[in-house]
N, C-alpha and C. Protein backbone atom coordinates (compact mmCIF):
# COMPACT_ATOMS: atom_id res chain seq x y z
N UNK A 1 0.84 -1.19 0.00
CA UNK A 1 0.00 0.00 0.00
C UNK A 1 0.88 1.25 0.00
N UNK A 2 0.65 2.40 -1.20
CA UNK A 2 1.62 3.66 -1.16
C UNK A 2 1.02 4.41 0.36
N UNK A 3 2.03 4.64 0.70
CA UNK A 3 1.83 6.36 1.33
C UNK A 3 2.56 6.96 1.02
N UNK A 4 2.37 8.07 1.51
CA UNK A 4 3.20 9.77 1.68
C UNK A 4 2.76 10.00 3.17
N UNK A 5 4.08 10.20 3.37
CA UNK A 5 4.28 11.12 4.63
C UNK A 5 5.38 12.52 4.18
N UNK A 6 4.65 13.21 4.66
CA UNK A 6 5.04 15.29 4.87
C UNK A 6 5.59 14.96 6.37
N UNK A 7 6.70 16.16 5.78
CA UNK A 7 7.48 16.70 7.20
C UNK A 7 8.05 18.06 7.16
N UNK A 8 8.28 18.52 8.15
CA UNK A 8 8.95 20.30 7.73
C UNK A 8 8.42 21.01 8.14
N UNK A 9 7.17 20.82 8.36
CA UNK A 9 5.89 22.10 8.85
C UNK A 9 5.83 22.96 10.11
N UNK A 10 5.61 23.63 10.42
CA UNK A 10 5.83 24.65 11.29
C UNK A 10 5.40 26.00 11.63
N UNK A 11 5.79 26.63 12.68
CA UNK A 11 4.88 28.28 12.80
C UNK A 11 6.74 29.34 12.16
N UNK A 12 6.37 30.00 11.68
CA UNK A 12 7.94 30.74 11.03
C UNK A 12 6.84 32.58 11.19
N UNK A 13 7.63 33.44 11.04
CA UNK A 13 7.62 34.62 11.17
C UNK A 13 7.24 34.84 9.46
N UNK A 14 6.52 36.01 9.39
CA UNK A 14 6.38 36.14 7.67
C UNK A 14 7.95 36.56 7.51
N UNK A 15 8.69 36.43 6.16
CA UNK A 15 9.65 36.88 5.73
C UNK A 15 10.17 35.53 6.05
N UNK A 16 10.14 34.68 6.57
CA UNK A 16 10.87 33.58 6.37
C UNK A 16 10.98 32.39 5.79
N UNK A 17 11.46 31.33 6.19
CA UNK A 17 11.40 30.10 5.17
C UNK A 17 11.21 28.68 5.80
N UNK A 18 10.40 27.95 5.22
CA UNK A 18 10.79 26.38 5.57
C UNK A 18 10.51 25.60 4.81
N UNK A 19 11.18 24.15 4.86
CA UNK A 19 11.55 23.36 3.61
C UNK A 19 10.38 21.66 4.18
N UNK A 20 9.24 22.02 3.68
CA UNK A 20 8.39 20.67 3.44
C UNK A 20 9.14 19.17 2.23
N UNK A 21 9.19 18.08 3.86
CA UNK A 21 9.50 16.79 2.63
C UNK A 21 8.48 16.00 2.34
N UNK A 22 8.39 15.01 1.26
CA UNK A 22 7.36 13.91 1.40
C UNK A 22 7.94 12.82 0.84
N UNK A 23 7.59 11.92 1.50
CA UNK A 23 8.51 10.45 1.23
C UNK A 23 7.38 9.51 1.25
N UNK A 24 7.32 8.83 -0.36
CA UNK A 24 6.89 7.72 -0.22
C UNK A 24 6.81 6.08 0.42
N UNK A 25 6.54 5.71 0.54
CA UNK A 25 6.56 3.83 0.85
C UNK A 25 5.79 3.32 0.56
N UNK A 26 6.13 1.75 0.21
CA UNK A 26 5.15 0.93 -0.52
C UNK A 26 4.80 0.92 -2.10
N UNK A 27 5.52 1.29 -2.84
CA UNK A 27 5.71 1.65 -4.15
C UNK A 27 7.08 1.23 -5.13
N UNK A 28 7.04 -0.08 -5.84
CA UNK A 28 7.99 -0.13 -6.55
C UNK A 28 8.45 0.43 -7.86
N UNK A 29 7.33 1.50 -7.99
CA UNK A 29 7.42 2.03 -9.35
C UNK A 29 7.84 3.34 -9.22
N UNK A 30 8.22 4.34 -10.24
CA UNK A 30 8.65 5.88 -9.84
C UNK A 30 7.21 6.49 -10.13
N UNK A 31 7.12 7.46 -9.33
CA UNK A 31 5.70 8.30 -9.97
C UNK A 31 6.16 8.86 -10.98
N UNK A 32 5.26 9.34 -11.63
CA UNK A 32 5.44 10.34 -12.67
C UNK A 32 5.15 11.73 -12.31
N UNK A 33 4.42 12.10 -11.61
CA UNK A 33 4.33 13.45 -10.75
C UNK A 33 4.06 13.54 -9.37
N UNK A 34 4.65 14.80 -8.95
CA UNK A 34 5.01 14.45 -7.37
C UNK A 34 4.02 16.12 -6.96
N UNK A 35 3.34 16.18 -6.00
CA UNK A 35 3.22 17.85 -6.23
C UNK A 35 2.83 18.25 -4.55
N UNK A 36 2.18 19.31 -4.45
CA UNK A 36 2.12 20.09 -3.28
C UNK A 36 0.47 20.90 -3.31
N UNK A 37 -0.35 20.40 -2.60
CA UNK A 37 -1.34 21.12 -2.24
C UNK A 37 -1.14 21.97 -1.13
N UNK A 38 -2.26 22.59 -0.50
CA UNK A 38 -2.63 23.32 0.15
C UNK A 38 -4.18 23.88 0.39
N UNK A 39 -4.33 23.70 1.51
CA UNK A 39 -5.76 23.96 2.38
C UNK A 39 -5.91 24.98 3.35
N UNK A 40 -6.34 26.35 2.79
CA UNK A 40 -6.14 27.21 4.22
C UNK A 40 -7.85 26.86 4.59
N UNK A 41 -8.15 27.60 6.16
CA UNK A 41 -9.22 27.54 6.62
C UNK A 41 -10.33 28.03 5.88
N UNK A 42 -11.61 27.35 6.01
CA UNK A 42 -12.42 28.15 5.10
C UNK A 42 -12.29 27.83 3.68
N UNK A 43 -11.14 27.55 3.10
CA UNK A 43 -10.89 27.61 1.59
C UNK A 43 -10.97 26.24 1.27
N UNK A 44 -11.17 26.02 -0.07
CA UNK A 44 -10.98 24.80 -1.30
C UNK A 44 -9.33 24.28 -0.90
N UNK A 45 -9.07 23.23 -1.61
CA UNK A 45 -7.75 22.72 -1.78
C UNK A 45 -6.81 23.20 -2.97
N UNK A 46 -6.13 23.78 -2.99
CA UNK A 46 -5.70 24.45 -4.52
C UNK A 46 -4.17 23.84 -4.57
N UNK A 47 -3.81 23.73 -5.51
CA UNK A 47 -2.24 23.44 -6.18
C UNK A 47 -1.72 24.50 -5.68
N UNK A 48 -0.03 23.84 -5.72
CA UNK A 48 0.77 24.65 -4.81
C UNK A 48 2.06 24.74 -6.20
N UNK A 49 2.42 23.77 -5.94
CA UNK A 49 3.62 22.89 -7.17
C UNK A 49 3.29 21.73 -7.40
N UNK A 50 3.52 21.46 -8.48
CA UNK A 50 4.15 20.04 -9.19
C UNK A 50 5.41 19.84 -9.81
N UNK A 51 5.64 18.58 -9.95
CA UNK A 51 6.74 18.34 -10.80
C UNK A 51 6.77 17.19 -11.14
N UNK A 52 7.15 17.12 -12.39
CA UNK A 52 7.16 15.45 -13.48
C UNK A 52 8.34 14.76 -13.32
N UNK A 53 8.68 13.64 -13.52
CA UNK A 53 9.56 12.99 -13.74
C UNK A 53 10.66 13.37 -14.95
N UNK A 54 10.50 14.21 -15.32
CA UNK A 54 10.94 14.68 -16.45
C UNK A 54 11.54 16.06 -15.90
N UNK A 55 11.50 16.67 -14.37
CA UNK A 55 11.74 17.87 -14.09
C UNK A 55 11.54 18.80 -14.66
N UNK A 56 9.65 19.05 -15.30
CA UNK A 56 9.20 19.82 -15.39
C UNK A 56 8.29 20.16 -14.31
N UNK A 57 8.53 21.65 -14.32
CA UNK A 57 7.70 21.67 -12.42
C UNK A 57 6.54 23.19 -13.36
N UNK A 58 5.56 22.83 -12.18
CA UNK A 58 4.40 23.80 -12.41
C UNK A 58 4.22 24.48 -11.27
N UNK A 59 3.91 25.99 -10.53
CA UNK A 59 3.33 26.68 -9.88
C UNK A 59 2.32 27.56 -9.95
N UNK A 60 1.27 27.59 -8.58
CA UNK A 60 0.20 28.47 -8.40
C UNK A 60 0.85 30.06 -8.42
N UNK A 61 0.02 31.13 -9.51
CA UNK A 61 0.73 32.55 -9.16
C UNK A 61 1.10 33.06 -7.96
N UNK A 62 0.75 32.45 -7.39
CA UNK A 62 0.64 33.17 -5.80
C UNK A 62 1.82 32.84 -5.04
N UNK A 63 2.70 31.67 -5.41
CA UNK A 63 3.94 31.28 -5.07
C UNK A 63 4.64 31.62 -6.04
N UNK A 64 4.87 31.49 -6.93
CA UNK A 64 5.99 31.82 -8.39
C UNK A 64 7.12 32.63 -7.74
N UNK A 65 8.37 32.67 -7.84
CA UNK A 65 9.46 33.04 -7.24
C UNK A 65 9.16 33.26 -5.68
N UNK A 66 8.85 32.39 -5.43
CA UNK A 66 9.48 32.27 -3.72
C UNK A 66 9.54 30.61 -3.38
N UNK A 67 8.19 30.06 -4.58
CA UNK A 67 8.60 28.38 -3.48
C UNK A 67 8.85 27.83 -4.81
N UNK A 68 10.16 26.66 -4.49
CA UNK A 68 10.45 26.15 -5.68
C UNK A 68 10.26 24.16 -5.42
N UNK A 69 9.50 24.07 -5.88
CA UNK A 69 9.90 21.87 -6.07
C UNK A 69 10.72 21.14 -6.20
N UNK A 70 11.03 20.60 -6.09
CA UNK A 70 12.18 19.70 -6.60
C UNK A 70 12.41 17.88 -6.09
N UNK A 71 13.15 17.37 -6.91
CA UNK A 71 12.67 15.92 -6.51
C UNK A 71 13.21 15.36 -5.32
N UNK A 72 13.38 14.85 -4.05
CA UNK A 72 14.69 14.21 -3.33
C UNK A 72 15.45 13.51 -4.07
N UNK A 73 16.68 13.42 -3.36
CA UNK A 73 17.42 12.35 -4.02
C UNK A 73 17.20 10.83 -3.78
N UNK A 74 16.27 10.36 -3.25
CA UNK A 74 15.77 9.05 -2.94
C UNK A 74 14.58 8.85 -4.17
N UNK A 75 13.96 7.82 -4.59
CA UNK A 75 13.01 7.94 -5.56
C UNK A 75 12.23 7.97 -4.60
N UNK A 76 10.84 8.55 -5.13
CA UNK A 76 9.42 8.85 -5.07
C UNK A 76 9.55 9.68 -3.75
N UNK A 77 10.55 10.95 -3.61
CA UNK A 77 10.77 11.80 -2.45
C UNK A 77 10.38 13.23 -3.18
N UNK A 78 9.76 14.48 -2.82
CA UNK A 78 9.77 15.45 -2.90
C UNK A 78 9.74 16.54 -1.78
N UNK A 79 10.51 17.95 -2.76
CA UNK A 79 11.22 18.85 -1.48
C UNK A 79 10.13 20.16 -1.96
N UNK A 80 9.56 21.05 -0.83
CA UNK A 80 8.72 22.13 -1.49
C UNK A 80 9.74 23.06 -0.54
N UNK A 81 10.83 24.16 -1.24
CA UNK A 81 11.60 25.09 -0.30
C UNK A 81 10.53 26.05 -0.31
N UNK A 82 10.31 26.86 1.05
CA UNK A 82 9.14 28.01 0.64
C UNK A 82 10.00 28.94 1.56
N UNK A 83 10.24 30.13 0.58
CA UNK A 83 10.61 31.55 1.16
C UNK A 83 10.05 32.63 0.97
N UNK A 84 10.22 33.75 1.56
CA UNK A 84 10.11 35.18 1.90
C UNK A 84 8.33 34.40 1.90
N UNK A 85 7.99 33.91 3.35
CA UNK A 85 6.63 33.58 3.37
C UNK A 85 5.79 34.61 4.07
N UNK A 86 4.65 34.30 3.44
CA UNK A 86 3.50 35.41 4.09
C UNK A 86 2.34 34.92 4.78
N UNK A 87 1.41 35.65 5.37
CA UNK A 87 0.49 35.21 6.37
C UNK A 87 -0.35 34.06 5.56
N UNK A 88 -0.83 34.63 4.25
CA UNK A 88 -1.45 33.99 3.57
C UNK A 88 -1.02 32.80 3.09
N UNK A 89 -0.07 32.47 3.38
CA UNK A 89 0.79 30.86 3.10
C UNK A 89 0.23 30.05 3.86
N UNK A 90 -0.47 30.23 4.71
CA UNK A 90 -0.97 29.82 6.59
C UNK A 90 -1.89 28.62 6.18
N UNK A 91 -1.62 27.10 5.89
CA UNK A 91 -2.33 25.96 5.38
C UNK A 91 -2.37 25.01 5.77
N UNK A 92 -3.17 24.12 5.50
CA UNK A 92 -2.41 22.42 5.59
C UNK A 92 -1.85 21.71 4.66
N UNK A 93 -0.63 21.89 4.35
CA UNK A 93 0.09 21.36 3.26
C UNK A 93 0.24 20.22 3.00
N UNK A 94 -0.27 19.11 1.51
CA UNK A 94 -0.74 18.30 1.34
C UNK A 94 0.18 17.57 -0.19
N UNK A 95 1.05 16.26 0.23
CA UNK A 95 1.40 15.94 -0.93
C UNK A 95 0.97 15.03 -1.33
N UNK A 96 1.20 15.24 -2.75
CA UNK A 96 0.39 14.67 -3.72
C UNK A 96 1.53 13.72 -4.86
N UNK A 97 0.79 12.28 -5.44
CA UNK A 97 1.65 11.72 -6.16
C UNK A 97 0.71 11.11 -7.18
N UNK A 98 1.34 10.21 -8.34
CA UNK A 98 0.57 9.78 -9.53
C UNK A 98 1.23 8.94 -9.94
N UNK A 99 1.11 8.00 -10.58
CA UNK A 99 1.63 7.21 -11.47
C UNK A 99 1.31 7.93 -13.06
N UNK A 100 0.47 8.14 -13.33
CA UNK A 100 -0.08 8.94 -14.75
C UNK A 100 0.72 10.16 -14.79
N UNK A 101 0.78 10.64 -15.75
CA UNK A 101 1.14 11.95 -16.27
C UNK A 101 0.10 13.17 -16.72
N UNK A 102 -1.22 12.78 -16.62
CA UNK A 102 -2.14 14.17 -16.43
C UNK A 102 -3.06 13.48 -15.35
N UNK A 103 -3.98 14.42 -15.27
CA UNK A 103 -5.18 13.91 -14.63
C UNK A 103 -4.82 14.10 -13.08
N UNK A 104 -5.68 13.96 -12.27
CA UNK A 104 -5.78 13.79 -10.13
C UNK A 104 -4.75 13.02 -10.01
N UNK A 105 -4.25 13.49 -9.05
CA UNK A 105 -3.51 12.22 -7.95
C UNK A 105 -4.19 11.37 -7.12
N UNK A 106 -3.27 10.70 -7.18
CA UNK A 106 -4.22 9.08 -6.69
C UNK A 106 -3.90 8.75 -5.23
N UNK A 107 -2.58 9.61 -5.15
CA UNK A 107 -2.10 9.15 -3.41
C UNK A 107 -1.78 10.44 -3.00
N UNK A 108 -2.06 10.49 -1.53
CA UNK A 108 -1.75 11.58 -0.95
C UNK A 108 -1.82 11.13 0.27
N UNK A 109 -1.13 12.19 1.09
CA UNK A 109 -0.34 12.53 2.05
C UNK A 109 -1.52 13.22 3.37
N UNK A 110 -1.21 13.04 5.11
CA UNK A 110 -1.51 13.16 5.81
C UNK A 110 -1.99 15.08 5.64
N UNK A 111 -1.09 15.55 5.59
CA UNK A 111 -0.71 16.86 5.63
C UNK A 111 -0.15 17.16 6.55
N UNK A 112 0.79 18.81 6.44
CA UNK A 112 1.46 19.18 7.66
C UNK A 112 1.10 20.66 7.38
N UNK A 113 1.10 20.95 9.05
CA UNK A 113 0.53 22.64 9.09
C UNK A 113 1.94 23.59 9.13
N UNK A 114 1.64 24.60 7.78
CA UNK A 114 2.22 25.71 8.21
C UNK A 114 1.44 26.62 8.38
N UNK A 115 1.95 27.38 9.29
CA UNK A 115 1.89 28.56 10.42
C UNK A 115 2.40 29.90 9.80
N UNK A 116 2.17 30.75 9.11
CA UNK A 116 2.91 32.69 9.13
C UNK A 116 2.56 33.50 9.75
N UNK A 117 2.98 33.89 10.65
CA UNK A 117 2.65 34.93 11.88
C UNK A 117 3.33 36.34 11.02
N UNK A 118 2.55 37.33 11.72
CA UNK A 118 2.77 38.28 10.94
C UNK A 118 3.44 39.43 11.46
């Protein structure tokens, strides 16, 4: 059975940074996309990042030059660095994985809370 487990999460000051991991298990295959939700209170679940096996990565406008994706160096691991953060970053951060190359993800992750105090 896949999981994802998130780690990294935390309360940080706005203007600062922290680095969300997610590590698969139970999976002998590589995903093909690895990505990053997010859930603030009140709100829908919206895309954060993705990224393909192919290290093409996608972002929501609202992050674009501050949080970047990237793959771990372990297979089926992903890294979300998030800097110069703001209140509005304030979520339950949620990873996401696929075997497919378009379409929903099929596995996901517990979530972990970040915190931006202002």
């Amino acid at each position: 059975q896949v999981q994802l487990v998130e780690s990294g999460g935390g309360l940080v000051q706005a203007g600062g940074s922290l680095r969300l991991s997610c590590a698969a298990s139970g999976s002998n295959l590589s995903f093909n996309r690895m990505g990053w939700y997010r859930q603030a209170p009140g709100k829908g679940r919206e895309l954060v990042a993705v990224i393909t096996s192919r290290a093409v990565t996608k972002y929501a406008d609202s992050v674009k030059g501050r949080f970047t994706i990237s793959s771990g160096n372990a297979k089926n691991t992903a890294v979300l660095q998030m800097n110069s953060l703001k209140p509005d970053d304030t979520a339950v951060y949620y990873c996401a994985a696929d075997y497919s190359t378009v379409g929903g993800f099929d596995y996901w992750g517990q979530g972990t809370q970040v915190t931006v105090s202002s």
